[in-house]
Protein backbone atom coordinates (compact mmCIF):
# COMPACT_ATOMS: atom_id res chain seq x y z
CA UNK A 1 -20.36 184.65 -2.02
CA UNK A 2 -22.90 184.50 0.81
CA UNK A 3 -22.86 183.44 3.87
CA UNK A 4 -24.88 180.16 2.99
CA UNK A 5 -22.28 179.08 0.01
CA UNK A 6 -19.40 179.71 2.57
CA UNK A 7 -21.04 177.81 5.44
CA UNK A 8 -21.72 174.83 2.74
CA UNK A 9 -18.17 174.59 2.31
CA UNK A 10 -16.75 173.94 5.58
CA UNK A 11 -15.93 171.12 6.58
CA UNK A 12 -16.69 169.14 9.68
CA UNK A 13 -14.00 169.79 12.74
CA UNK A 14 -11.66 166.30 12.57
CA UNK A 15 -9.93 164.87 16.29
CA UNK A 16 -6.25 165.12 15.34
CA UNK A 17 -4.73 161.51 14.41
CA UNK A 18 -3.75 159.87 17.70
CA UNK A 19 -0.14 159.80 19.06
CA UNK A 20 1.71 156.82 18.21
CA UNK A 21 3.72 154.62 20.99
CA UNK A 22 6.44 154.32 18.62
CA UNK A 23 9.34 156.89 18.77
CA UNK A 24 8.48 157.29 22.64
CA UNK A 25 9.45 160.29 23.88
CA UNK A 26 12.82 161.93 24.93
CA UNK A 27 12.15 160.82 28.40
CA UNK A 28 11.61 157.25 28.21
CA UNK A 29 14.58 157.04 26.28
CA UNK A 30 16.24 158.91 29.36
CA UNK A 31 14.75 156.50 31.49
CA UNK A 32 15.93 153.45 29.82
CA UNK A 33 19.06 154.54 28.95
CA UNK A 34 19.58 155.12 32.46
CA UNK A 35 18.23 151.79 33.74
CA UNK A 36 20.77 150.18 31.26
CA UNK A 37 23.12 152.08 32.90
CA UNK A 38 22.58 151.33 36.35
CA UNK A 39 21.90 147.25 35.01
CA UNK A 40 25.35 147.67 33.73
CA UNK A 41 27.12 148.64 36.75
CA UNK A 42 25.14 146.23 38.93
CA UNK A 43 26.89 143.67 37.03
CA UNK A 44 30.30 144.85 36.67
CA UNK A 45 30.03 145.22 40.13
CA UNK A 46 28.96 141.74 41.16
CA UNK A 47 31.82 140.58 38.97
CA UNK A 48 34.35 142.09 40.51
CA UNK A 49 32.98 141.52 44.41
CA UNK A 50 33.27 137.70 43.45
CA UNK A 51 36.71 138.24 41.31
CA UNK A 52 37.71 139.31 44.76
CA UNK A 53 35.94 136.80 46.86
CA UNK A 54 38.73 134.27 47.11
CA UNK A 55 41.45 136.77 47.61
CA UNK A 56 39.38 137.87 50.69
CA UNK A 57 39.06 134.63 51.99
CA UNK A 58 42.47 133.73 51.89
CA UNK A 59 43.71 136.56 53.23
CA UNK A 60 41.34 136.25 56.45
CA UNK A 61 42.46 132.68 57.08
CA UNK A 62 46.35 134.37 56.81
CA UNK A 63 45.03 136.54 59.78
CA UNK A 64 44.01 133.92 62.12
CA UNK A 65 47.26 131.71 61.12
CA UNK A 66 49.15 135.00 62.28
CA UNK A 67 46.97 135.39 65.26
CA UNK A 68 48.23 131.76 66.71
CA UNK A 69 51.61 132.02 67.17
CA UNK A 70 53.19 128.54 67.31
CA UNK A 71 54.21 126.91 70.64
CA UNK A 72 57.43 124.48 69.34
CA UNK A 73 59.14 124.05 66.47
CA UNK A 74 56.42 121.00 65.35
CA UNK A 75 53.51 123.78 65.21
CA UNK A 76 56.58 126.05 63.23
CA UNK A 77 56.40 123.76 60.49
CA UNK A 78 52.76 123.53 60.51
CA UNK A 79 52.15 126.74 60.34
CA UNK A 80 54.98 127.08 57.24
CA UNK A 81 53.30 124.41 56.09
CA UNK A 82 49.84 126.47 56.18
CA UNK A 83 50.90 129.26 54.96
CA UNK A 84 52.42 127.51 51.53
CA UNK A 85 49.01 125.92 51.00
CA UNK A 86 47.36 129.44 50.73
CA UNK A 87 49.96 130.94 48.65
CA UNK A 88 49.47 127.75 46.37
CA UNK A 89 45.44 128.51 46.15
CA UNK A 90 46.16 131.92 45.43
CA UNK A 91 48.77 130.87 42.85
CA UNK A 92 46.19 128.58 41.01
CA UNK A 93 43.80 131.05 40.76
CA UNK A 94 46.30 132.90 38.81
CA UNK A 95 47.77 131.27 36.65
CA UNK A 96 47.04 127.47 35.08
CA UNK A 97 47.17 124.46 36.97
CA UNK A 98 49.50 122.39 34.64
CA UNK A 99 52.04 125.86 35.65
CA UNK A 100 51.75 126.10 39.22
CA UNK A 101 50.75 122.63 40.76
CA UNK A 102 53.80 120.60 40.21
CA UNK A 103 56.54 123.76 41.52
CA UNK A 104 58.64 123.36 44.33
CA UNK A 105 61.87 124.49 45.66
CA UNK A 106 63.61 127.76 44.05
CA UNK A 107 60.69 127.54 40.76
CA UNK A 108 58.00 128.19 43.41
CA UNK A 109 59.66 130.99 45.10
CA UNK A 110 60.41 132.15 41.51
CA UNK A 111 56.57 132.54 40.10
CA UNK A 112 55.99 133.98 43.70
CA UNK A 113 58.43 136.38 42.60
CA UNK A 114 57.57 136.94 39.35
CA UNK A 115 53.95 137.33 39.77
CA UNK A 116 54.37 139.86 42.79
CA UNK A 117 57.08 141.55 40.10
CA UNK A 118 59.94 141.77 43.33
CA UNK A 119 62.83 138.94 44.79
CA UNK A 120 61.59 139.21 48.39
CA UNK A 121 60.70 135.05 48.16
CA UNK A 122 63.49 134.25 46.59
CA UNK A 123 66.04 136.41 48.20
CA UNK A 124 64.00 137.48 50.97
CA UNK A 125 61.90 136.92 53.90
CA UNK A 126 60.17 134.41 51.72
CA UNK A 127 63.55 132.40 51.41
CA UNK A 128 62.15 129.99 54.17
CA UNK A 129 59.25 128.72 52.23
CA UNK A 130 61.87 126.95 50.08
CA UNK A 131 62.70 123.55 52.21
CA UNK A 132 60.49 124.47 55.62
CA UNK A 133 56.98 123.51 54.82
CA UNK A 134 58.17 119.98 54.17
CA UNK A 135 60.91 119.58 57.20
CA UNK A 136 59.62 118.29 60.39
CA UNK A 137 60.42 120.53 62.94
CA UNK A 138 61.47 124.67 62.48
CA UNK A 139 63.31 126.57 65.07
CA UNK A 140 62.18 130.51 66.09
CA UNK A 141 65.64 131.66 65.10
CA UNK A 142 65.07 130.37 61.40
CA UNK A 143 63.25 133.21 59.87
CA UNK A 144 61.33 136.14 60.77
CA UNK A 145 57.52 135.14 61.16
CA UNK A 146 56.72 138.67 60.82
CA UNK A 147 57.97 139.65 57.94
CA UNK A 148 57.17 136.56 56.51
CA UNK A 149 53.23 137.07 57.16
CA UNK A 150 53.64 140.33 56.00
CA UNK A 151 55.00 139.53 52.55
CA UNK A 152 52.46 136.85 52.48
CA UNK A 153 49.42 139.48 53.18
CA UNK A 154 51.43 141.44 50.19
CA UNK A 155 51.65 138.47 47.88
CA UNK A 156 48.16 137.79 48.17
CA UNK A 157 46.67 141.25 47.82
CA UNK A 158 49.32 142.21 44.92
CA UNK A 159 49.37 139.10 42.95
CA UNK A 160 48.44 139.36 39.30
CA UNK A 161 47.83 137.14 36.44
CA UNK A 162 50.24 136.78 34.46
CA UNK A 163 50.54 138.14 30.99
CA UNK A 164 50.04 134.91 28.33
CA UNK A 165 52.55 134.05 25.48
């Protein structure tokens, strides 16, 4: 063959097809897997900052009812009084209304107990929560205020659901 038959053969020089957007690349699938990732944690995140939101409210008004100690036994029961009505918030965040709203007495200090998994309401510190928060006037020599804010600041920080039947 010549040269002339073999150049008539050839055929003209063809652009290669071009690349198609669809699979991308290794890298954008890098890059949105790890954007998924970080959307992911973002919202886990905010869901357990406002999980935790009233826990950490509550237990900052506990703080500034333990930072005023009371002056007579009037401002004793007061503060009793106080402290009951953030254990009950606390309480009805955990569990269902129709459960927690209508206790009083030894069934209060009982789901305080139970939830917390420990008898230090019942048989404890807690003890005075029982009758106090409803009586009139408390005297110093009642209970121990510290150890009763403290098991408070415990309950609230400790407290979990509890497990449904």
């Amino acid at each position: 063959m010549s040269t002339a038959e073999l150049l008539t053969r050839l055929r003209d020089v063809h652009a290669p097809p071009p690349v198609a957007w669809w699979p991308p690349a290794i890298g954008w699938w890098w890059l949105a897997g790890g954007l998924l990732l970080a959307l992911g944690l973002l919202v886990l995140a905010s869901w357990l900052w406002r999980r935790g939101r009233q826990r950490r409210e509550l237990l900052r008004a506990l703080r500034r009812l333990h930072r005023q100690p009371p002056e007579d036994d009037s401002q004793r029961a007061r503060e009793l009084a106080a402290l009951n009505t953030l254990l009950r918030r606390r309480a009805l965040a955990l569990a269902p209304a129709e459960e927690v709203a209508g206790l009083t007495g030894l069934a209060w200090l009982h789901f305080l107990d139970n939830t917390l998994e420990a008898r230090t309401f019942s048989e404890g510190p807690g003890r005075i929560l029982l009758d106090a928060p409803y009586r009139p006037t408390v005297e110093a020599g009642d209970y121990d205020r510290e150890a009763l804010f403290r098991l408070a600041e415990r309950w609230l920080r400790h407290a979990r659901r509890r497990k449904r039947r």
